[in-house]
PDB file of N, CA and C in Angstrom:
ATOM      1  N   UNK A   1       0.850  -1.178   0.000  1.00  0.00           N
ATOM      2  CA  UNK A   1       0.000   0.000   0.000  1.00  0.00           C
ATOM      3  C   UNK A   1       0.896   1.242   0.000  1.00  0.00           C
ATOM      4  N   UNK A   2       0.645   2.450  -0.735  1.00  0.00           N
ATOM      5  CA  UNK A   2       1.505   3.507  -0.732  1.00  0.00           C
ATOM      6  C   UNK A   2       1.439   4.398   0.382  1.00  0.00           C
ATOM      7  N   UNK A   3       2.316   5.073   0.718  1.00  0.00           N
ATOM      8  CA  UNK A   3       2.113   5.869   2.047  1.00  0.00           C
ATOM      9  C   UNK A   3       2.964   7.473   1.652  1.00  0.00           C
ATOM     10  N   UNK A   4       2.611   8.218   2.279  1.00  0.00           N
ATOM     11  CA  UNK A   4       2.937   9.342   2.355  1.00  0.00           C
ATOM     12  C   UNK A   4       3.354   9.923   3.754  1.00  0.00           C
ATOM     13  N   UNK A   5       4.758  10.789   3.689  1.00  0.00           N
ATOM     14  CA  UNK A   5       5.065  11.370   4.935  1.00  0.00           C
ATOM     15  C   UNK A   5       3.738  11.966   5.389  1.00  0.00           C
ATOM     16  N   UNK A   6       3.047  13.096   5.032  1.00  0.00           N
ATOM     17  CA  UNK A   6       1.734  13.428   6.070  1.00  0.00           C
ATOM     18  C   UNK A   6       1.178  12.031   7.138  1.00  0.00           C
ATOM     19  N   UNK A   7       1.012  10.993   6.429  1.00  0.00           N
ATOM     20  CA  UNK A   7       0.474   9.879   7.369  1.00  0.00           C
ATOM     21  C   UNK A   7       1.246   9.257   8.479  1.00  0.00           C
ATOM     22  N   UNK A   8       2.464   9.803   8.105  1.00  0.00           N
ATOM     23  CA  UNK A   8       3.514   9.229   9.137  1.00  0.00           C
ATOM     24  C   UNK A   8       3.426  10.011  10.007  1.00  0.00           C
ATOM     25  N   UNK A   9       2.944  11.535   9.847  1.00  0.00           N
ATOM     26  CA  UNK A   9       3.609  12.815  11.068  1.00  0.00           C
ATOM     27  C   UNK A   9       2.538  13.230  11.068  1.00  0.00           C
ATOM     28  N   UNK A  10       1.075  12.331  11.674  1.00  0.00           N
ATOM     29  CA  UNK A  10      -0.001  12.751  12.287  1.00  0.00           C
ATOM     30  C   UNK A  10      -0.052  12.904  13.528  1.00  0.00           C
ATOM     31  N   UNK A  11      -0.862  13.676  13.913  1.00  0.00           N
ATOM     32  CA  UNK A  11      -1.358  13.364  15.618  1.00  0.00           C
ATOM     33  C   UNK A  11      -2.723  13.164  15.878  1.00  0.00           C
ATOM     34  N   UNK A  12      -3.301  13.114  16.866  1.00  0.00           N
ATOM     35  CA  UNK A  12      -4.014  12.892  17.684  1.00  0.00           C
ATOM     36  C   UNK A  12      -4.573  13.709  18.402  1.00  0.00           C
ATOM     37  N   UNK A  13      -5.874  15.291  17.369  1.00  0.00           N
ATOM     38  CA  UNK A  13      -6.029  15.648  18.404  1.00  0.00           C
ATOM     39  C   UNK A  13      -7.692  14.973  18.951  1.00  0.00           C
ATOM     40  N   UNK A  14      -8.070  15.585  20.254  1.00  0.00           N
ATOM     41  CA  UNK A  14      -9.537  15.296  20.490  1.00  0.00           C
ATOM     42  C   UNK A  14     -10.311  16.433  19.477  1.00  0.00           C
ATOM     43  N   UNK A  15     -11.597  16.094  19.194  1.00  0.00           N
ATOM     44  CA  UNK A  15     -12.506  16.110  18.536  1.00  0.00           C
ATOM     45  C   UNK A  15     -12.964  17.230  18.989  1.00  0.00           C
ATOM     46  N   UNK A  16     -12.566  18.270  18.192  1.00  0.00           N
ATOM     47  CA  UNK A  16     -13.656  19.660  18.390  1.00  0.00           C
ATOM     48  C   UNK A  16     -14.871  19.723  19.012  1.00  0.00           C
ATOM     49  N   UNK A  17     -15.691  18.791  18.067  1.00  0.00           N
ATOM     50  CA  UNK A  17     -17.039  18.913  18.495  1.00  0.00           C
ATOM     51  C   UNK A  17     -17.616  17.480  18.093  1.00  0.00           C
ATOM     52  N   UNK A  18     -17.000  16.627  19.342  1.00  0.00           N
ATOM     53  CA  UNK A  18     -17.567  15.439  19.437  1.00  0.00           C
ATOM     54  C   UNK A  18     -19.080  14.767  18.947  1.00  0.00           C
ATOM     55  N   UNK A  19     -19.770  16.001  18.664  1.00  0.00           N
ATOM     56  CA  UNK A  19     -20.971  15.136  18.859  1.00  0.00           C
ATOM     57  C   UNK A  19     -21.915  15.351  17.400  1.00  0.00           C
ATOM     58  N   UNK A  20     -20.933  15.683  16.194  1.00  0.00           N
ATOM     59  CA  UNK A  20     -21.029  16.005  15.098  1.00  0.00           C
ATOM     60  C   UNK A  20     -20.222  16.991  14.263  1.00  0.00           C
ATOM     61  N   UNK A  21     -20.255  16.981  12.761  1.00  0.00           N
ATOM     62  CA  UNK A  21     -19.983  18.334  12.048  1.00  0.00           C
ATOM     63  C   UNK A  21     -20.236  19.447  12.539  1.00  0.00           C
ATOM     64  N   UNK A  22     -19.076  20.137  12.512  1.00  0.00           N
ATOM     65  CA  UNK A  22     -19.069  21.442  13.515  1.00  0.00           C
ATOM     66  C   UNK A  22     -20.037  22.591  12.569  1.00  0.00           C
ATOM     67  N   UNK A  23     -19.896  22.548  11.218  1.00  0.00           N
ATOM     68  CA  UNK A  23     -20.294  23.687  10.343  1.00  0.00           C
ATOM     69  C   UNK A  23     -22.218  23.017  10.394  1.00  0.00           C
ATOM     70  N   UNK A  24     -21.982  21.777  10.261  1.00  0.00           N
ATOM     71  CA  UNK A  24     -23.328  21.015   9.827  1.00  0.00           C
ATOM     72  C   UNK A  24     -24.478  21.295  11.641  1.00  0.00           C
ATOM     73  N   UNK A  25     -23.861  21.332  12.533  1.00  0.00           N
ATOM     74  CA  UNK A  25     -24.080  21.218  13.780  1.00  0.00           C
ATOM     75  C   UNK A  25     -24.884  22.787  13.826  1.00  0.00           C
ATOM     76  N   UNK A  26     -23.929  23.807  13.333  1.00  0.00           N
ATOM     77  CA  UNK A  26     -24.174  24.861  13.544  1.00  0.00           C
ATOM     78  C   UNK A  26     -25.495  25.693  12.512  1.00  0.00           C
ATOM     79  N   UNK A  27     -25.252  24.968  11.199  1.00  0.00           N
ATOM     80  CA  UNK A  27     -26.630  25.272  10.524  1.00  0.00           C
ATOM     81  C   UNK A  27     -27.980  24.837  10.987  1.00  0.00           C
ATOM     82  N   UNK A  28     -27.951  23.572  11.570  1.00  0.00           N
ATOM     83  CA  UNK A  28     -28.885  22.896  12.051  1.00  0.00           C
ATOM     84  C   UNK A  28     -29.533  21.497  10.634  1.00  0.00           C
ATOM     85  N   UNK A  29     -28.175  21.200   9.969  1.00  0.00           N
ATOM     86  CA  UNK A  29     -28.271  20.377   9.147  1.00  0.00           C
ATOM     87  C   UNK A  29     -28.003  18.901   9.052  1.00  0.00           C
ATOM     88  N   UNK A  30     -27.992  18.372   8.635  1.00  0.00           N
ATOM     89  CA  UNK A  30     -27.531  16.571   8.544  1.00  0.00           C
ATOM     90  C   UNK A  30     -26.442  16.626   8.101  1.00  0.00           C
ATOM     91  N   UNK A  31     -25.285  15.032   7.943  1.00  0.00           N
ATOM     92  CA  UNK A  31     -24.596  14.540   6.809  1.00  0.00           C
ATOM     93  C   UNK A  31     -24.470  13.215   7.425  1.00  0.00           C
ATOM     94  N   UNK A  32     -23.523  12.362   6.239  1.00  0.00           N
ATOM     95  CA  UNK A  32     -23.798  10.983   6.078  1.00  0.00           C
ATOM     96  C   UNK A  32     -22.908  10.382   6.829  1.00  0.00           C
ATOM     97  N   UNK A  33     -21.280  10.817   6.674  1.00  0.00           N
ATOM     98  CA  UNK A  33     -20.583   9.983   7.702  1.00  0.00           C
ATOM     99  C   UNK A  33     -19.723  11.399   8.257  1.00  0.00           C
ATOM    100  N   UNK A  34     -19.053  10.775   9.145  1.00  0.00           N
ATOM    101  CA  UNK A  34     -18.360  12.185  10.134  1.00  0.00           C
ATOM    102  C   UNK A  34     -16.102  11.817   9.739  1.00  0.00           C
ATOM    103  N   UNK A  35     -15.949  13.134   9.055  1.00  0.00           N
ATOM    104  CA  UNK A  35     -14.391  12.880   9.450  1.00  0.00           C
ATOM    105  C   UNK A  35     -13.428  13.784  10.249  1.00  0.00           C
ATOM    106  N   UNK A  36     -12.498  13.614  11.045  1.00  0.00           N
ATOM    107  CA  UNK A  36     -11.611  14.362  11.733  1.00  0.00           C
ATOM    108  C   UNK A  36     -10.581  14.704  11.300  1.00  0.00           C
ATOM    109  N   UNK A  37     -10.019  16.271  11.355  1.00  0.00           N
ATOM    110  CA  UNK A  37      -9.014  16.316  11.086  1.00  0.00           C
ATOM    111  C   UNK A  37      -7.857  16.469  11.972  1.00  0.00           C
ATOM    112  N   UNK A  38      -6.791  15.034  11.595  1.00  0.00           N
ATOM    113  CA  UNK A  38      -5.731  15.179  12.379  1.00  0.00           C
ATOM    114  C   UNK A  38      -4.346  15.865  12.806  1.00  0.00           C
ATOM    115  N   UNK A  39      -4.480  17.049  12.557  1.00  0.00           N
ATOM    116  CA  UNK A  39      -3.994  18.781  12.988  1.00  0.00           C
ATOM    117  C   UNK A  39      -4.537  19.067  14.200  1.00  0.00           C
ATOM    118  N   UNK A  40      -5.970  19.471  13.994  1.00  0.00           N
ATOM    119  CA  UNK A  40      -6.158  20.293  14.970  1.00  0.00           C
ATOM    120  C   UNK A  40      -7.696  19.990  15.856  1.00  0.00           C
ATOM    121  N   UNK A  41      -8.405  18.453  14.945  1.00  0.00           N
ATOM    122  CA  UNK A  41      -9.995  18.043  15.515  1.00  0.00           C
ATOM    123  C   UNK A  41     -11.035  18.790  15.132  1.00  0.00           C
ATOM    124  N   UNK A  42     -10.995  19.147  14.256  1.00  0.00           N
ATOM    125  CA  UNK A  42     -12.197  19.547  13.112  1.00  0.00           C
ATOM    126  C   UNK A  42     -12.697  18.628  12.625  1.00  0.00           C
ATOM    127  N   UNK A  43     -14.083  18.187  13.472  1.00  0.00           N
ATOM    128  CA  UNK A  43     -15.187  16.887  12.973  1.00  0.00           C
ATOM    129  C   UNK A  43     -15.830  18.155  11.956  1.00  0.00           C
ATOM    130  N   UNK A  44     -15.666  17.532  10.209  1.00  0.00           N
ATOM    131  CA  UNK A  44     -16.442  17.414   9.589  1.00  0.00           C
ATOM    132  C   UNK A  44     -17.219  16.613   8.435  1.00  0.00           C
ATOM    133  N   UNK A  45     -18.284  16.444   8.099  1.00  0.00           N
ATOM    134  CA  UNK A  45     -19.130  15.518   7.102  1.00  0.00           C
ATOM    135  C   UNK A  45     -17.785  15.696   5.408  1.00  0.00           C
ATOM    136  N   UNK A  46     -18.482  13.871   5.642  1.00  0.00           N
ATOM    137  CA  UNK A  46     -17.747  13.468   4.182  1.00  0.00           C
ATOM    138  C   UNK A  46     -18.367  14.327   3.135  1.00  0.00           C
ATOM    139  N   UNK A  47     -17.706  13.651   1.837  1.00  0.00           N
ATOM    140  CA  UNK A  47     -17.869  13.947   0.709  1.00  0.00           C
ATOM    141  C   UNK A  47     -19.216  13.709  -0.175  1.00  0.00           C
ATOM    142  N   UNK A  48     -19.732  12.712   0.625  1.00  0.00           N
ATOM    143  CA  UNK A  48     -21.449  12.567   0.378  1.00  0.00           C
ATOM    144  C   UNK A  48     -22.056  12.724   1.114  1.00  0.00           C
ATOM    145  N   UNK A  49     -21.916  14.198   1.962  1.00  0.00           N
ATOM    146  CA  UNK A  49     -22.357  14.870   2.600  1.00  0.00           C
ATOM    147  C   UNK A  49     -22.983  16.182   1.706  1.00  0.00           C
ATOM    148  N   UNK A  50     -24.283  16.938   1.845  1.00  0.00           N
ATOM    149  CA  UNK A  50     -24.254  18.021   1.204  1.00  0.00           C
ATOM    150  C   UNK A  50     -23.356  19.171   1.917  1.00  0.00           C
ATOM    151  N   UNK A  51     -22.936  19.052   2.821  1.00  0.00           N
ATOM    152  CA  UNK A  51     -22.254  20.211   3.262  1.00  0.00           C
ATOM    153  C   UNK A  51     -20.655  19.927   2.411  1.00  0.00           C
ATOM    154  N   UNK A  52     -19.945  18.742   2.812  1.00  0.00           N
ATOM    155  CA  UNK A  52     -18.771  18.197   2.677  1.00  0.00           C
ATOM    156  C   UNK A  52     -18.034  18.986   2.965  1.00  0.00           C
ATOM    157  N   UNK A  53     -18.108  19.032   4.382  1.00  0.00           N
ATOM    158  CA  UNK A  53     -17.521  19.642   5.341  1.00  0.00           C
ATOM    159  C   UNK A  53     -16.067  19.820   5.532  1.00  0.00           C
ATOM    160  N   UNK A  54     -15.536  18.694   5.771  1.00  0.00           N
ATOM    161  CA  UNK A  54     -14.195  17.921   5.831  1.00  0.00           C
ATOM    162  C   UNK A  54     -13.475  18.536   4.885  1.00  0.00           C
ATOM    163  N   UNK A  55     -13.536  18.347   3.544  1.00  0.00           N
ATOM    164  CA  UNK A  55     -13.106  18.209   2.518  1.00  0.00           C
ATOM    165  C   UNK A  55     -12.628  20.066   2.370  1.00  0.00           C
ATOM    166  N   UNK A  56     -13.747  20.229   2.652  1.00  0.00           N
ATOM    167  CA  UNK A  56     -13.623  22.347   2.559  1.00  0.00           C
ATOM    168  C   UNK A  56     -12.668  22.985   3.651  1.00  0.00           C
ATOM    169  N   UNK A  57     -12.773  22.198   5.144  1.00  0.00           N
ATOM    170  CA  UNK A  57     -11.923  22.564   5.997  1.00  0.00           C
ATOM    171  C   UNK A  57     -10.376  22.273   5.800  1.00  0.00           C
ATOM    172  N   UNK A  58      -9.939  21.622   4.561  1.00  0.00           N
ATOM    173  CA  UNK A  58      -8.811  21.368   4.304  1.00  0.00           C
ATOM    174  C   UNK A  58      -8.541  22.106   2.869  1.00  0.00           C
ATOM    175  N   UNK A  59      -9.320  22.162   2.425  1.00  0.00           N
ATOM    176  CA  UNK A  59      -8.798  23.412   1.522  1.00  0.00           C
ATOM    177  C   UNK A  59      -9.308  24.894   2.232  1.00  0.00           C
ATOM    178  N   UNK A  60      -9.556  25.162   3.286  1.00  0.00           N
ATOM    179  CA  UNK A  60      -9.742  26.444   4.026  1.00  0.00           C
ATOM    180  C   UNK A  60      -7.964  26.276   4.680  1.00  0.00           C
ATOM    181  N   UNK A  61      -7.897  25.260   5.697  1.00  0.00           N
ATOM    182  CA  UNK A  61      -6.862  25.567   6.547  1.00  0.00           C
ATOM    183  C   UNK A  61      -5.735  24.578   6.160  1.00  0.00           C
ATOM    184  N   UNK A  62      -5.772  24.104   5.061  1.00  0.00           N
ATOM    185  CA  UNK A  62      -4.645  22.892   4.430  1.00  0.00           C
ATOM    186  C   UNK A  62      -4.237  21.707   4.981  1.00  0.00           C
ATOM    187  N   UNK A  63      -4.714  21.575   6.433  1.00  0.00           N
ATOM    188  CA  UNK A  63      -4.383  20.373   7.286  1.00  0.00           C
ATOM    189  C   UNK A  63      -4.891  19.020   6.422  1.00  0.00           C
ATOM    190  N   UNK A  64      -3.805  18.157   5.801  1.00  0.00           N
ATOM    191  CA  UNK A  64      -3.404  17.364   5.102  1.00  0.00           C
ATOM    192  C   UNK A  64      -3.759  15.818   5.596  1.00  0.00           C
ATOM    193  N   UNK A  65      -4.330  15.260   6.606  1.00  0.00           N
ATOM    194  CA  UNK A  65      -4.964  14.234   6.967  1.00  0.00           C
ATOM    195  C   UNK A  65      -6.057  14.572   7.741  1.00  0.00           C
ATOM    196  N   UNK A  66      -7.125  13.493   7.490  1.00  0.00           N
ATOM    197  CA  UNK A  66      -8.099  13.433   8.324  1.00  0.00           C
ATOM    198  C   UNK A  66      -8.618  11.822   8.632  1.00  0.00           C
ATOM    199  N   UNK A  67      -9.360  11.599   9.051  1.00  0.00           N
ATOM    200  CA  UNK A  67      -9.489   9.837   9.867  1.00  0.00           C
ATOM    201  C   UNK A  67     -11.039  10.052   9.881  1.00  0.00           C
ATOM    202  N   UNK A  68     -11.145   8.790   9.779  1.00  0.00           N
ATOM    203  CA  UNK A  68     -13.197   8.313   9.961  1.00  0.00           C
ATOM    204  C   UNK A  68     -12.943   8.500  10.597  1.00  0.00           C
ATOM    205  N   UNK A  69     -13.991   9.341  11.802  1.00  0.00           N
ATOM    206  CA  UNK A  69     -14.911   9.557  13.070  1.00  0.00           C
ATOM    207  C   UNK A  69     -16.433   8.829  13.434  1.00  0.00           C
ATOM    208  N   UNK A  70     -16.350   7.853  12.582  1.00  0.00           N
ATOM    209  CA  UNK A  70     -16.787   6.633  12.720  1.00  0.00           C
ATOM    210  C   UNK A  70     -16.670   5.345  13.629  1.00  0.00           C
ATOM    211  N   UNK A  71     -17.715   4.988  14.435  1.00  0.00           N
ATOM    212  CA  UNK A  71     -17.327   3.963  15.110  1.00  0.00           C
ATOM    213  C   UNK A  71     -16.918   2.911  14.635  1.00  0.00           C
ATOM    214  N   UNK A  72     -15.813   2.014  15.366  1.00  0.00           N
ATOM    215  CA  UNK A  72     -15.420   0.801  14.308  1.00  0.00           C
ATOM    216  C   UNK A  72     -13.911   1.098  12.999  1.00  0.00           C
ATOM    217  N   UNK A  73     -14.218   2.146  12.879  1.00  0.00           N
ATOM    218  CA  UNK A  73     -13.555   2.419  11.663  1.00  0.00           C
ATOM    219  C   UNK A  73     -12.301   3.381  12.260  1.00  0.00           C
ATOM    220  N   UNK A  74     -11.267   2.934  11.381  1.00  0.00           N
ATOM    221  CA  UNK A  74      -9.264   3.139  12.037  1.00  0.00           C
ATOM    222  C   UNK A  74      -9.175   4.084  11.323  1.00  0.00           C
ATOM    223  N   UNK A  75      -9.304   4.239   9.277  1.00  0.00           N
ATOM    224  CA  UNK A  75      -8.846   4.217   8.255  1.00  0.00           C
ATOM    225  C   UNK A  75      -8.185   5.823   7.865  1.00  0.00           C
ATOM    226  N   UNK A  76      -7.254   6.053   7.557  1.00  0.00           N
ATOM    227  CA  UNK A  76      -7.156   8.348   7.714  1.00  0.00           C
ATOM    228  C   UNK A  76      -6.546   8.047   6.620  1.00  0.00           C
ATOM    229  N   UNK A  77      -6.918   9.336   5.652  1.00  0.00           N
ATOM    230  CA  UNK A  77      -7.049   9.747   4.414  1.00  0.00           C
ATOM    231  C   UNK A  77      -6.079  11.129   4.067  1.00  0.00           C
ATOM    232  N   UNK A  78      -4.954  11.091   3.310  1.00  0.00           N
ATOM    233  CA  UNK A  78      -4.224  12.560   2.855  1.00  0.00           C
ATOM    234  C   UNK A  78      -4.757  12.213   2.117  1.00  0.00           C
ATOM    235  N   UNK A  79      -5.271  14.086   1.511  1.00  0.00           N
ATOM    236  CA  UNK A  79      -5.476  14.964   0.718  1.00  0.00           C
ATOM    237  C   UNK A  79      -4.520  15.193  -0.470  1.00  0.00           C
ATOM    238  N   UNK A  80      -3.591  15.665   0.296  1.00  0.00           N
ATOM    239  CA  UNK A  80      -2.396  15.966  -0.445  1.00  0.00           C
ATOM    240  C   UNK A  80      -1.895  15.325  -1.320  1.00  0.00           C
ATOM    241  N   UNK A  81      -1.672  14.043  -0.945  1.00  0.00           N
ATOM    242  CA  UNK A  81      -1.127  12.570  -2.127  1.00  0.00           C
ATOM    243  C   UNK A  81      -2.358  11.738  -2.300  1.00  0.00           C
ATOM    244  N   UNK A  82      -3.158  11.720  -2.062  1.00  0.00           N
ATOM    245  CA  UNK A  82      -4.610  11.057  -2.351  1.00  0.00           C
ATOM    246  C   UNK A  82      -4.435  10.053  -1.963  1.00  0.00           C
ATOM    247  N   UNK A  83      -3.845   9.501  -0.653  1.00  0.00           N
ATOM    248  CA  UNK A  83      -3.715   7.649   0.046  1.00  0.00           C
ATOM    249  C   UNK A  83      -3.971   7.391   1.248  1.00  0.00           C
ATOM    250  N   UNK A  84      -4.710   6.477   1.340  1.00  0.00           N
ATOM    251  CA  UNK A  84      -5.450   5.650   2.203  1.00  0.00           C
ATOM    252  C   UNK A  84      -4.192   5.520   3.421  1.00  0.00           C
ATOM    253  N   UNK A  85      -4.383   4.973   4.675  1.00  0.00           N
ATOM    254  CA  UNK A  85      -3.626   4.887   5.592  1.00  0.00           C
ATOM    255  C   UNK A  85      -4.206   4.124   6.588  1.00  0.00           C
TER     256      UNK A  85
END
């Protein structure tokens, strides 16, 4: 599987706003699955999300991995090189 330095020099932060999409939370809207970003804990909705939350908070603030916030699920995703981790 290919890997990229970003996936190597992640951290761990806690979850902004544990208890959903922070942007989606705040409209008073839905989305489908929840991702974190591992910089700084910006829970936001995937990409088949109508908000696609996640995806915008990393082209807003460039932070280069994010991880399902999904129960069950390990799996964190760069942006940057487009690979699974």
């Amino acid at each position: 599987m290919p890997t990229c330095q970003h996936l190597t020099e992640t951290q761990d932060p806690p979850a902004r706003t544990p208890g959903g999409c922070e942007e989606c939370l705040a409209a008073g809207s839905g989305w489908v699955h929840l991702r974190r970003c591992l910089s700084c804990g910006h829970v936001g909705c995937c990409d088949s999300s109508p908000g696609r939350h996640a995806t915008a908070h990393f082209h807003q603030a460039g932070h280069p991995v994010i991880s399902s916030f999904e129960p069950g699920e390990t799996w964190r995703w760069c942006y940057v090189d487009q690979v699974v981790g």
